[in-house]
PDB file of N, CA and C in Angstrom:
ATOM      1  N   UNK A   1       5.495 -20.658  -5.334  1.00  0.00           N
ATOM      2  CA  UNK A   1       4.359 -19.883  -4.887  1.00  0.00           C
ATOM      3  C   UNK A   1       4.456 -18.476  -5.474  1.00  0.00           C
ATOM      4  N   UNK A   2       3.842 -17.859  -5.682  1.00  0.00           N
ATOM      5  CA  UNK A   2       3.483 -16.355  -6.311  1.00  0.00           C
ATOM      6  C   UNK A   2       2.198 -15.764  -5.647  1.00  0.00           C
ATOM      7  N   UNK A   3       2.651 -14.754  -5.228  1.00  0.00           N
ATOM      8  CA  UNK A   3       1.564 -13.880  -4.518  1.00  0.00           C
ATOM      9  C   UNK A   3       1.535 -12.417  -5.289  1.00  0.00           C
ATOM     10  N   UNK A   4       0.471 -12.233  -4.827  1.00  0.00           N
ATOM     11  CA  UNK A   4       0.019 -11.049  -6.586  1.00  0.00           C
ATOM     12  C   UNK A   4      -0.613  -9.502  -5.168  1.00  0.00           C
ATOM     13  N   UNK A   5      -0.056  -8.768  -5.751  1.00  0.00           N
ATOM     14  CA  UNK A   5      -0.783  -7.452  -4.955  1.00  0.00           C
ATOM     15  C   UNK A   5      -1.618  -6.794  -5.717  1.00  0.00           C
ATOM     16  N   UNK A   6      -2.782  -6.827  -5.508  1.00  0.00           N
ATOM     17  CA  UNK A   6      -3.450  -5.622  -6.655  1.00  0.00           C
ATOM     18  C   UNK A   6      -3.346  -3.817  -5.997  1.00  0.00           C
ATOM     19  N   UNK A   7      -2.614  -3.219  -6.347  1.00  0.00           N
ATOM     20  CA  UNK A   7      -2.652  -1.719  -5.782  1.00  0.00           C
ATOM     21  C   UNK A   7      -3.811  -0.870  -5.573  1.00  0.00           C
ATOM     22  N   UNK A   8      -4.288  -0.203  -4.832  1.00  0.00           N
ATOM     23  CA  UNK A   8      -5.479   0.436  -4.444  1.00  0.00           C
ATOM     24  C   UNK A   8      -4.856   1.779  -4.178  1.00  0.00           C
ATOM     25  N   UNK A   9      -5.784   2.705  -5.042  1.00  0.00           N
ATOM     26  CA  UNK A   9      -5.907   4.113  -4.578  1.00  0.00           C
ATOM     27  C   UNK A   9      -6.934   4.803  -4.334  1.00  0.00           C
ATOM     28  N   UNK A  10      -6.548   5.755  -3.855  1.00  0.00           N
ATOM     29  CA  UNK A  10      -7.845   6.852  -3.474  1.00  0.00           C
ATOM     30  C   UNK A  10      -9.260   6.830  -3.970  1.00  0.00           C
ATOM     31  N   UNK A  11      -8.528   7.372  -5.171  1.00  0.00           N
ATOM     32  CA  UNK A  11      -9.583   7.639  -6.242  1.00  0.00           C
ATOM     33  C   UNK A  11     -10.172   6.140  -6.979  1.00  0.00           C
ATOM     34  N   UNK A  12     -10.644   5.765  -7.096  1.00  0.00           N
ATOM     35  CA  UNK A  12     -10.808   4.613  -8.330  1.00  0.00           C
ATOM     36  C   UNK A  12     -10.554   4.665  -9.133  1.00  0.00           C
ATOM     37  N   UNK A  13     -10.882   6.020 -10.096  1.00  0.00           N
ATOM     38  CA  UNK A  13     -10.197   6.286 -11.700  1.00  0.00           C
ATOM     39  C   UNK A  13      -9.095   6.821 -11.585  1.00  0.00           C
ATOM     40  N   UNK A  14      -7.953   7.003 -11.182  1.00  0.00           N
ATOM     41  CA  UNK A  14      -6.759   6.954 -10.809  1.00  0.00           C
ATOM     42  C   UNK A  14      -6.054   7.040 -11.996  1.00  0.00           C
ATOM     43  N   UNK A  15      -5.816   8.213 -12.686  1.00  0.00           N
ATOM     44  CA  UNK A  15      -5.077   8.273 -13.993  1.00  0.00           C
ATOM     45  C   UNK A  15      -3.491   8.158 -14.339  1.00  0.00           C
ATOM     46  N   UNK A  16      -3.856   9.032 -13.257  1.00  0.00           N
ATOM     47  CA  UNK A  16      -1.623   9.247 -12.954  1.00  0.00           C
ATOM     48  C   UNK A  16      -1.046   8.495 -11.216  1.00  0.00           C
ATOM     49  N   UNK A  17      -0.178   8.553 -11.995  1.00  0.00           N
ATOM     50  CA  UNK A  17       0.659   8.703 -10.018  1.00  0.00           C
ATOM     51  C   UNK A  17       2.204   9.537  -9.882  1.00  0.00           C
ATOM     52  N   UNK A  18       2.392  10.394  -8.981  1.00  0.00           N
ATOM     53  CA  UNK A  18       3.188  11.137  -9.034  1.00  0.00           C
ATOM     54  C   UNK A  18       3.782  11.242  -7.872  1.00  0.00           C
ATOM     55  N   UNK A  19       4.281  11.615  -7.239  1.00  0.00           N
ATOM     56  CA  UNK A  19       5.120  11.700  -6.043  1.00  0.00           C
ATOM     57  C   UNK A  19       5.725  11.155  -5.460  1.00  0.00           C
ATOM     58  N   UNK A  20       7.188  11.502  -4.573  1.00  0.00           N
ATOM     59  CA  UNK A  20       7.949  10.113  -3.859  1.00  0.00           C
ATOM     60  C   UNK A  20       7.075  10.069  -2.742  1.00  0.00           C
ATOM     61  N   UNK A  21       6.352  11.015  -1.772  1.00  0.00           N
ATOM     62  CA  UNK A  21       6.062  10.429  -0.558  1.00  0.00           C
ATOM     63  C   UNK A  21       4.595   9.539  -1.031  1.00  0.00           C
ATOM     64  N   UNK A  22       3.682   9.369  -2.053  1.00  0.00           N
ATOM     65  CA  UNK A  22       2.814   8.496  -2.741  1.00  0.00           C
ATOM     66  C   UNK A  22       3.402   7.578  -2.886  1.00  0.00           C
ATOM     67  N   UNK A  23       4.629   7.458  -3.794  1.00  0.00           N
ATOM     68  CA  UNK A  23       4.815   6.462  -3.770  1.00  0.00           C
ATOM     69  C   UNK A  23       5.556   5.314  -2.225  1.00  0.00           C
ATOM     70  N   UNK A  24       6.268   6.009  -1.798  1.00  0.00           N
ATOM     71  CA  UNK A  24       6.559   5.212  -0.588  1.00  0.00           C
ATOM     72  C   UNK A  24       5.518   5.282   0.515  1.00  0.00           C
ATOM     73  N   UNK A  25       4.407   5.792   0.423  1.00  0.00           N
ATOM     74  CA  UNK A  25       3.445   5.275   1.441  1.00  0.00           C
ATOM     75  C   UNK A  25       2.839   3.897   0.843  1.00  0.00           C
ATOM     76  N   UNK A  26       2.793   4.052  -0.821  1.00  0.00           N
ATOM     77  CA  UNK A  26       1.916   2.762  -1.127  1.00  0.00           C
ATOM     78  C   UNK A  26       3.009   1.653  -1.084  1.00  0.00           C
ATOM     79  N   UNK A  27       3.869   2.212  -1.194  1.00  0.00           N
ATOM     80  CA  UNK A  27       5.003   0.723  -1.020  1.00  0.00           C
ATOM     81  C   UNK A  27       4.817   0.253   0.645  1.00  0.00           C
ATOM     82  N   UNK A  28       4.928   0.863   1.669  1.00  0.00           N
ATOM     83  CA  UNK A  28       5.314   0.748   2.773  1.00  0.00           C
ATOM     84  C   UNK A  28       3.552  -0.085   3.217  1.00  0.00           C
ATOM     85  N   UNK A  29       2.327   0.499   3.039  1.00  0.00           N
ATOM     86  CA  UNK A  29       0.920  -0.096   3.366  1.00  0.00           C
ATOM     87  C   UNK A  29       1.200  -1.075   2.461  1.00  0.00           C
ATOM     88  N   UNK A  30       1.257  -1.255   1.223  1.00  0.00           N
ATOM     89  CA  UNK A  30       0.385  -1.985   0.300  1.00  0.00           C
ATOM     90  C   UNK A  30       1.430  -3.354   0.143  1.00  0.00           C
ATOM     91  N   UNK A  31       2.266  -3.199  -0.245  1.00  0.00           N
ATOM     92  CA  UNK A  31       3.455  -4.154  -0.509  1.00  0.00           C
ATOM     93  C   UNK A  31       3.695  -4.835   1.046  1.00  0.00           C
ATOM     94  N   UNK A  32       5.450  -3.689   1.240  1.00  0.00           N
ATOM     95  CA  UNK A  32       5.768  -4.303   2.554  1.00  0.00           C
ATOM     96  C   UNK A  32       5.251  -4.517   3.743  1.00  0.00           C
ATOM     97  N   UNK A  33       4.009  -3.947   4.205  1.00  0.00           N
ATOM     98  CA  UNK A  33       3.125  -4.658   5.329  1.00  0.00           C
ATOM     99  C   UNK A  33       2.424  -5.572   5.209  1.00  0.00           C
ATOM    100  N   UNK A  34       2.618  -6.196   4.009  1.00  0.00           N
ATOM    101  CA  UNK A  34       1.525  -8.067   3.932  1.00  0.00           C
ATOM    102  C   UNK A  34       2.762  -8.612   3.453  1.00  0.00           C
ATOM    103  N   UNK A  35       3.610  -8.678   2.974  1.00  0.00           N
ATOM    104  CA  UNK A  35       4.826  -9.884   2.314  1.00  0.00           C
ATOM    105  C   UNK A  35       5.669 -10.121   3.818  1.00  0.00           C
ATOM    106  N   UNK A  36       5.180 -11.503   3.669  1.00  0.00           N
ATOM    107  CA  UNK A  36       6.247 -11.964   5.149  1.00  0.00           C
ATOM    108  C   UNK A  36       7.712 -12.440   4.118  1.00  0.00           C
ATOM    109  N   UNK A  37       8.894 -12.745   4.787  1.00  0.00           N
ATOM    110  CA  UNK A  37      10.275 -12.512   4.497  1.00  0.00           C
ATOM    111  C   UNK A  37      10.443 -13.993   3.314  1.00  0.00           C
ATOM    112  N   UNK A  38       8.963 -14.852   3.770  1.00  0.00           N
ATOM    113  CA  UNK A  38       8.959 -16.524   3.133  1.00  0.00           C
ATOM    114  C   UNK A  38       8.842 -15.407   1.502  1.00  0.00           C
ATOM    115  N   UNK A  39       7.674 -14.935   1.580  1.00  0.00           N
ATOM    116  CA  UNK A  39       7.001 -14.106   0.221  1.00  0.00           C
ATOM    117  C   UNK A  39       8.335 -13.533  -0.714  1.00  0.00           C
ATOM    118  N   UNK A  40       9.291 -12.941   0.155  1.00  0.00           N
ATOM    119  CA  UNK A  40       9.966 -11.926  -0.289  1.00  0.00           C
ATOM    120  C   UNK A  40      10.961 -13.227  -1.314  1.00  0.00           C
ATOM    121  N   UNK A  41      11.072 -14.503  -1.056  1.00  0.00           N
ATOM    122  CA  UNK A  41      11.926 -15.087  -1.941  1.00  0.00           C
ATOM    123  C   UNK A  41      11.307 -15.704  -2.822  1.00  0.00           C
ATOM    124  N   UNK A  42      10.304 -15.494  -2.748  1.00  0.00           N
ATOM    125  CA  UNK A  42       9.376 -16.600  -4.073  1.00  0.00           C
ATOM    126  C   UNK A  42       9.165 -15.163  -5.184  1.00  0.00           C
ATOM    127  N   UNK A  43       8.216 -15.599  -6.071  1.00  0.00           N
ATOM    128  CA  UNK A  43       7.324 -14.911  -7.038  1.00  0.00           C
ATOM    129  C   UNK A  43       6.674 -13.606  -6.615  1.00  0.00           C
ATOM    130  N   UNK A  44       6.115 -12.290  -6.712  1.00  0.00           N
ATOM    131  CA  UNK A  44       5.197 -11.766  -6.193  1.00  0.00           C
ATOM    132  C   UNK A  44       4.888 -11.047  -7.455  1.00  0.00           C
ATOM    133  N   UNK A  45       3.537 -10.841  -7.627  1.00  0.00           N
ATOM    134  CA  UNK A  45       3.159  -9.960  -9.063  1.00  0.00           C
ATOM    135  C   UNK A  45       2.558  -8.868  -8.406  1.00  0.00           C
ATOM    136  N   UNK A  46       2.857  -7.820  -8.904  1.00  0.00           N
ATOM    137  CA  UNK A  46       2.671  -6.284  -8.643  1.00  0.00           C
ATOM    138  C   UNK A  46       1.264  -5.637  -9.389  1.00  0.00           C
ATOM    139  N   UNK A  47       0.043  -5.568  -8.902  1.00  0.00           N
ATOM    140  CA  UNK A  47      -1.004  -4.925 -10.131  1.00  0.00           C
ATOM    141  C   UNK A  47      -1.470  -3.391  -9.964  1.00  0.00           C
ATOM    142  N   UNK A  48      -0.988  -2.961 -10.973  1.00  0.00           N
ATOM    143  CA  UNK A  48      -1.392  -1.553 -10.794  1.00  0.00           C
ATOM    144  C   UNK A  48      -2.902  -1.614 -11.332  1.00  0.00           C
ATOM    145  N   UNK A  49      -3.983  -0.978 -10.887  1.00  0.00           N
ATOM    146  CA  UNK A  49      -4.925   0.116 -11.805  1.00  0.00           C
ATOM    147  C   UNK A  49      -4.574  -0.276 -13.100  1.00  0.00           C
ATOM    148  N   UNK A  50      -6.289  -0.915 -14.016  1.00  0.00           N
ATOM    149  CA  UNK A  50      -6.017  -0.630 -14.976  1.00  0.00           C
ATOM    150  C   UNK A  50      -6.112   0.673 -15.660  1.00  0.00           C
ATOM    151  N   UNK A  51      -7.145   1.442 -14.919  1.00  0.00           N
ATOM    152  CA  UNK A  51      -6.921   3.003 -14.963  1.00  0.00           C
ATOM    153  C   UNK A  51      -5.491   4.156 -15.292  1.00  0.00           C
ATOM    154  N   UNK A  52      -4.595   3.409 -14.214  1.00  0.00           N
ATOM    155  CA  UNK A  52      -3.373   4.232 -14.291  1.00  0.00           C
ATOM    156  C   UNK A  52      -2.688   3.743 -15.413  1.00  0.00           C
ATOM    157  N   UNK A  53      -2.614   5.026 -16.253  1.00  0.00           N
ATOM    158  CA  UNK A  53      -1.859   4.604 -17.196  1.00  0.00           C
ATOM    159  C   UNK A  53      -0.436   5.940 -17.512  1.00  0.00           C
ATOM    160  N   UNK A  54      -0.108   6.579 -16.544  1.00  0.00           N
ATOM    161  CA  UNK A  54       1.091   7.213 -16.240  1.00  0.00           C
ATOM    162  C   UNK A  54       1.772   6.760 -14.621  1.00  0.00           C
ATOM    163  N   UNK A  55       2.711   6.248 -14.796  1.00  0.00           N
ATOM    164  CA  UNK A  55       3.572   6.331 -13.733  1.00  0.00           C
ATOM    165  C   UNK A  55       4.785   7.598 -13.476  1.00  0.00           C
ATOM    166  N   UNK A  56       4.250   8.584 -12.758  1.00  0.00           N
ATOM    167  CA  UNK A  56       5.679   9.163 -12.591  1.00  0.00           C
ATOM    168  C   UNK A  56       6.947   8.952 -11.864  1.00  0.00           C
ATOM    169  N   UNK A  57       8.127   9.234 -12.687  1.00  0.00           N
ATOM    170  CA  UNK A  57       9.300   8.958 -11.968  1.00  0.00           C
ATOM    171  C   UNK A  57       9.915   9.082 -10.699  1.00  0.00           C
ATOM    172  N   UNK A  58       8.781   9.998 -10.336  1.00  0.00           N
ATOM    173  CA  UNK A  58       8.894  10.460  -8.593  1.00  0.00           C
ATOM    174  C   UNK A  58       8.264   9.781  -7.718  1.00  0.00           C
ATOM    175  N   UNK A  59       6.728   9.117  -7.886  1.00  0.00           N
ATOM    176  CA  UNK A  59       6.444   7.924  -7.808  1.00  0.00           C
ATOM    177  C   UNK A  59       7.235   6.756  -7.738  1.00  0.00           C
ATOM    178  N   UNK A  60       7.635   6.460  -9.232  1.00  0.00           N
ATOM    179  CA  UNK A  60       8.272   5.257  -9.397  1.00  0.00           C
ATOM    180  C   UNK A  60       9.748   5.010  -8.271  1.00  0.00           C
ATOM    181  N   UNK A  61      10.240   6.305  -8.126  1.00  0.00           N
ATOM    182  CA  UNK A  61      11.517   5.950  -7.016  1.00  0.00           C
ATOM    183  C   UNK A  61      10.960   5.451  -5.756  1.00  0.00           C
ATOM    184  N   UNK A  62      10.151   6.453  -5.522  1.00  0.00           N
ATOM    185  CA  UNK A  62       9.376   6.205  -4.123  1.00  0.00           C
ATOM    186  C   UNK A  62       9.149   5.101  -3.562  1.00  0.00           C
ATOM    187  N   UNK A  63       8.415   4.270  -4.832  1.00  0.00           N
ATOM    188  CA  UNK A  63       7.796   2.849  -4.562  1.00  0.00           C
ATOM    189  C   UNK A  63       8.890   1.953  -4.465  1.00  0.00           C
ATOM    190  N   UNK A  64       9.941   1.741  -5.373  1.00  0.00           N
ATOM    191  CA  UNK A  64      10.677   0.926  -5.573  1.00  0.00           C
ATOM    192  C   UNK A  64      12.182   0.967  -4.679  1.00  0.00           C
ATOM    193  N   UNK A  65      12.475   2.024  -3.890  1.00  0.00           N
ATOM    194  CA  UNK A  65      13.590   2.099  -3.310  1.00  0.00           C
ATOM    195  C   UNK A  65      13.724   1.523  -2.117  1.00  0.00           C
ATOM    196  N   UNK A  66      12.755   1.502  -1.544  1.00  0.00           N
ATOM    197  CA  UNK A  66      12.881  -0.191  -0.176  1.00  0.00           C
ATOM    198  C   UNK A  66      12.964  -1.223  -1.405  1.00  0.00           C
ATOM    199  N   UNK A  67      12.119  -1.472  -2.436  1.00  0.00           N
ATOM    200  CA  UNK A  67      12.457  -2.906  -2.456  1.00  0.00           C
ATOM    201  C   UNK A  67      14.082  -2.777  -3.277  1.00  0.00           C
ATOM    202  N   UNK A  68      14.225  -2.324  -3.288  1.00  0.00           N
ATOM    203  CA  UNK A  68      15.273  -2.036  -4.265  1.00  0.00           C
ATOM    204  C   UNK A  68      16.280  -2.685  -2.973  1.00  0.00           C
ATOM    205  N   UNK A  69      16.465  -2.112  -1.836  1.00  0.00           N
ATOM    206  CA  UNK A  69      17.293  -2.224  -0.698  1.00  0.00           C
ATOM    207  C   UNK A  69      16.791  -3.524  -0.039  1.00  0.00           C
ATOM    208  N   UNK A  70      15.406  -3.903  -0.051  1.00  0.00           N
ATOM    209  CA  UNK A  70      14.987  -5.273   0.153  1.00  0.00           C
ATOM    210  C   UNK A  70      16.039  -6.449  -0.314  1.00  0.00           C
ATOM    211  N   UNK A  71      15.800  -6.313  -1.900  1.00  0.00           N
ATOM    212  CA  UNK A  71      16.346  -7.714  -2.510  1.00  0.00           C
ATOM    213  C   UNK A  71      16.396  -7.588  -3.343  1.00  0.00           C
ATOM    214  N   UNK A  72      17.356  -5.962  -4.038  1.00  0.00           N
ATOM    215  CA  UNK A  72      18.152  -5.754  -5.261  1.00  0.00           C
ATOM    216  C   UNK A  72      17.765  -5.474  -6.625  1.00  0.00           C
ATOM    217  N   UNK A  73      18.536  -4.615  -7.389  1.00  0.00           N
ATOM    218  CA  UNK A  73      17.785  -4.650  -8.698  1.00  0.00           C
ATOM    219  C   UNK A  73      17.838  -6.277  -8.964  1.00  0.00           C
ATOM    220  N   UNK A  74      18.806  -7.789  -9.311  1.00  0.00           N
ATOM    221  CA  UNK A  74      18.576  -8.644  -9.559  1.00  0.00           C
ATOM    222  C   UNK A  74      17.070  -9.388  -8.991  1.00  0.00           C
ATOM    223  N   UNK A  75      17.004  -9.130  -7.691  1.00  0.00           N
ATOM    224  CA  UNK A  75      15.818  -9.591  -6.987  1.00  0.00           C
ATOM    225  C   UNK A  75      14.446  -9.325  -7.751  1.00  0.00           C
ATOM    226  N   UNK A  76      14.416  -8.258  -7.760  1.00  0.00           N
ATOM    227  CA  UNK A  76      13.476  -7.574  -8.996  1.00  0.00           C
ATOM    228  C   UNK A  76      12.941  -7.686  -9.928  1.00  0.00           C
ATOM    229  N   UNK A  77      14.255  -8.026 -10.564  1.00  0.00           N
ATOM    230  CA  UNK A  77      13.880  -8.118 -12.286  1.00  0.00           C
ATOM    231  C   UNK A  77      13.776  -9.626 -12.106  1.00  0.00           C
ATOM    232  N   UNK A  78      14.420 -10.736 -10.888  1.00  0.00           N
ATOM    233  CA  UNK A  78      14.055 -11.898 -11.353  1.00  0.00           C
ATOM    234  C   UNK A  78      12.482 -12.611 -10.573  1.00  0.00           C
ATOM    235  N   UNK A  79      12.316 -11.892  -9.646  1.00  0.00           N
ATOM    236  CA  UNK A  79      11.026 -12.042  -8.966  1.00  0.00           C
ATOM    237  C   UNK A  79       9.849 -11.557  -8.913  1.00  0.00           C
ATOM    238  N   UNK A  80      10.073 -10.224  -9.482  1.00  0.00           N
ATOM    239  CA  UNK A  80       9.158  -9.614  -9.566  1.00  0.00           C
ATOM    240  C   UNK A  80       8.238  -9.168 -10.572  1.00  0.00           C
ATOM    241  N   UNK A  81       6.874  -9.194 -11.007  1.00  0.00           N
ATOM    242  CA  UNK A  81       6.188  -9.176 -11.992  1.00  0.00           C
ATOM    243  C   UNK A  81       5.391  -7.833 -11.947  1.00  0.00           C
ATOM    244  N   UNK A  82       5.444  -7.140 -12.683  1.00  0.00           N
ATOM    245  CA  UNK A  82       4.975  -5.586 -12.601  1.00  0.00           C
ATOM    246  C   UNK A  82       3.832  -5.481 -13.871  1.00  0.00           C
ATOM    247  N   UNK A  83       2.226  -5.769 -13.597  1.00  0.00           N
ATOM    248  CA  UNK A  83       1.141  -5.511 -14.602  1.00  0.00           C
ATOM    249  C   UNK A  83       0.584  -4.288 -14.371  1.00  0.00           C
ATOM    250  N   UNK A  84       0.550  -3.661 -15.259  1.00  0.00           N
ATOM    251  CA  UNK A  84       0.341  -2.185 -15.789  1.00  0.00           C
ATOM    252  C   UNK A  84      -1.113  -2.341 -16.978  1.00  0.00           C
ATOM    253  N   UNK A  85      -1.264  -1.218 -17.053  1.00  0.00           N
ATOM    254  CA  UNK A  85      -2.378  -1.227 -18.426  1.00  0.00           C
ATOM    255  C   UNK A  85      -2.157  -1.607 -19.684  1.00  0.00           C
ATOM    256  N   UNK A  86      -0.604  -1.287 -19.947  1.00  0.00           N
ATOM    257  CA  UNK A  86      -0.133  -1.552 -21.453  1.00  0.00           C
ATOM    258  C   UNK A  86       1.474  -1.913 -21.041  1.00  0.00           C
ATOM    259  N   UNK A  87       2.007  -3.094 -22.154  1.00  0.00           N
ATOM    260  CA  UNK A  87       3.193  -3.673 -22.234  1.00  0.00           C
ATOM    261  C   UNK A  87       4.495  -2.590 -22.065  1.00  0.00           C
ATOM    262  N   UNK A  88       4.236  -1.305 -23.059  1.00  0.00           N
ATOM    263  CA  UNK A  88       4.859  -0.224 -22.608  1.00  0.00           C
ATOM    264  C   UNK A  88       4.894   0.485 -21.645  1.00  0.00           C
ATOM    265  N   UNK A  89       4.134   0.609 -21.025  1.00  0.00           N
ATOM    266  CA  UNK A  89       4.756   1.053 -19.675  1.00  0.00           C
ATOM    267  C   UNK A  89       4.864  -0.076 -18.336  1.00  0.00           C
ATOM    268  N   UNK A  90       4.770  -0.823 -18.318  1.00  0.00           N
ATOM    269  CA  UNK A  90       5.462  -2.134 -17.482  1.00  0.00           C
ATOM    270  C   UNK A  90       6.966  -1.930 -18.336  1.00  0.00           C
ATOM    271  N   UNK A  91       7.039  -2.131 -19.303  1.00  0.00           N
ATOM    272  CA  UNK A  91       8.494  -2.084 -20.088  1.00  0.00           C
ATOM    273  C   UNK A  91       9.428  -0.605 -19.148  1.00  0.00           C
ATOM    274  N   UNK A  92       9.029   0.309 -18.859  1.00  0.00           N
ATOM    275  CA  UNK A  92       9.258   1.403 -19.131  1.00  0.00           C
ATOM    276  C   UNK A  92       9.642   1.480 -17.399  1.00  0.00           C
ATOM    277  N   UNK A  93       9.302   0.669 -16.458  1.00  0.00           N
ATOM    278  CA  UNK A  93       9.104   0.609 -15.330  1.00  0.00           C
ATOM    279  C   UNK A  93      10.466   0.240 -14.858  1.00  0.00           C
ATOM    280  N   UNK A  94      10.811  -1.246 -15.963  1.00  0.00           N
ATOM    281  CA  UNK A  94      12.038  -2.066 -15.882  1.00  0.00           C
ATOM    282  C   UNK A  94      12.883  -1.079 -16.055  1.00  0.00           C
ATOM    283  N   UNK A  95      12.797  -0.431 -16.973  1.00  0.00           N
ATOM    284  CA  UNK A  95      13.694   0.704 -17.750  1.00  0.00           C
ATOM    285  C   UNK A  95      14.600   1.543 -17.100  1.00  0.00           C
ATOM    286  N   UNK A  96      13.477   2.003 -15.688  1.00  0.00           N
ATOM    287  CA  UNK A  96      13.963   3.054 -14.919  1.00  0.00           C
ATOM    288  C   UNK A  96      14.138   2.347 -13.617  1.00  0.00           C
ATOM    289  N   UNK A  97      14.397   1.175 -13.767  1.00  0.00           N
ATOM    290  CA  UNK A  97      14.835   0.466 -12.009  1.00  0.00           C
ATOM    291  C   UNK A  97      16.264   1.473 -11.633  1.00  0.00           C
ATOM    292  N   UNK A  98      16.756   1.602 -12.877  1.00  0.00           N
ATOM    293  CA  UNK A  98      18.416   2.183 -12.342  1.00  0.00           C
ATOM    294  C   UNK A  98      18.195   3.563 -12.417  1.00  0.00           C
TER     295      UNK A  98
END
């Protein structure tokens, strides 16, 4: 099974994203309040905005440090599917898990 989140922000044209408390509010609404614990071991695909096409690193901790403590960088990189606007920055996402 694979369950897919499409991310929602404020704005609609949503260029950037920046901040840790941004990012851990959208982790905490958007993610971890719909994935029941069945979800958390299967597939889940992550969709950002095709709009956003900067992720900042202050962001990026934000979002990713529950799941990180969820079910691991391995958990992650083997479950988790992260679509972005362009191959490079999904690449770039993996990059900075550590």
């Amino acid at each position: 099974m694979n369950t897919t989140i499409n991310l929602e922000f404020k704005h609609p044209f949503t260029r950037a994203l920046a901040g840790d408390k941004l990012g851990k509010r959208t982790y905490k609404k958007q993610v971890a309040a719909i994935l029941s614990e069945e979800e958390w071991q299967e597939e889940i695909t992550i969709r950002f905005p095709d709009s956003v096409y900067v992720i900042g690193t202050s962001f990026w901790h934000g979002f990713i440090d529950n799941m990180i403590d969820k079910i691991g960088y391995d958990g992650i990189r083997e479950r988790v599917k992260f679509v972005t606007c362009s191959q490079e920055l999904t690449d770039d996402l993996y990059e900075d898990l550590y």
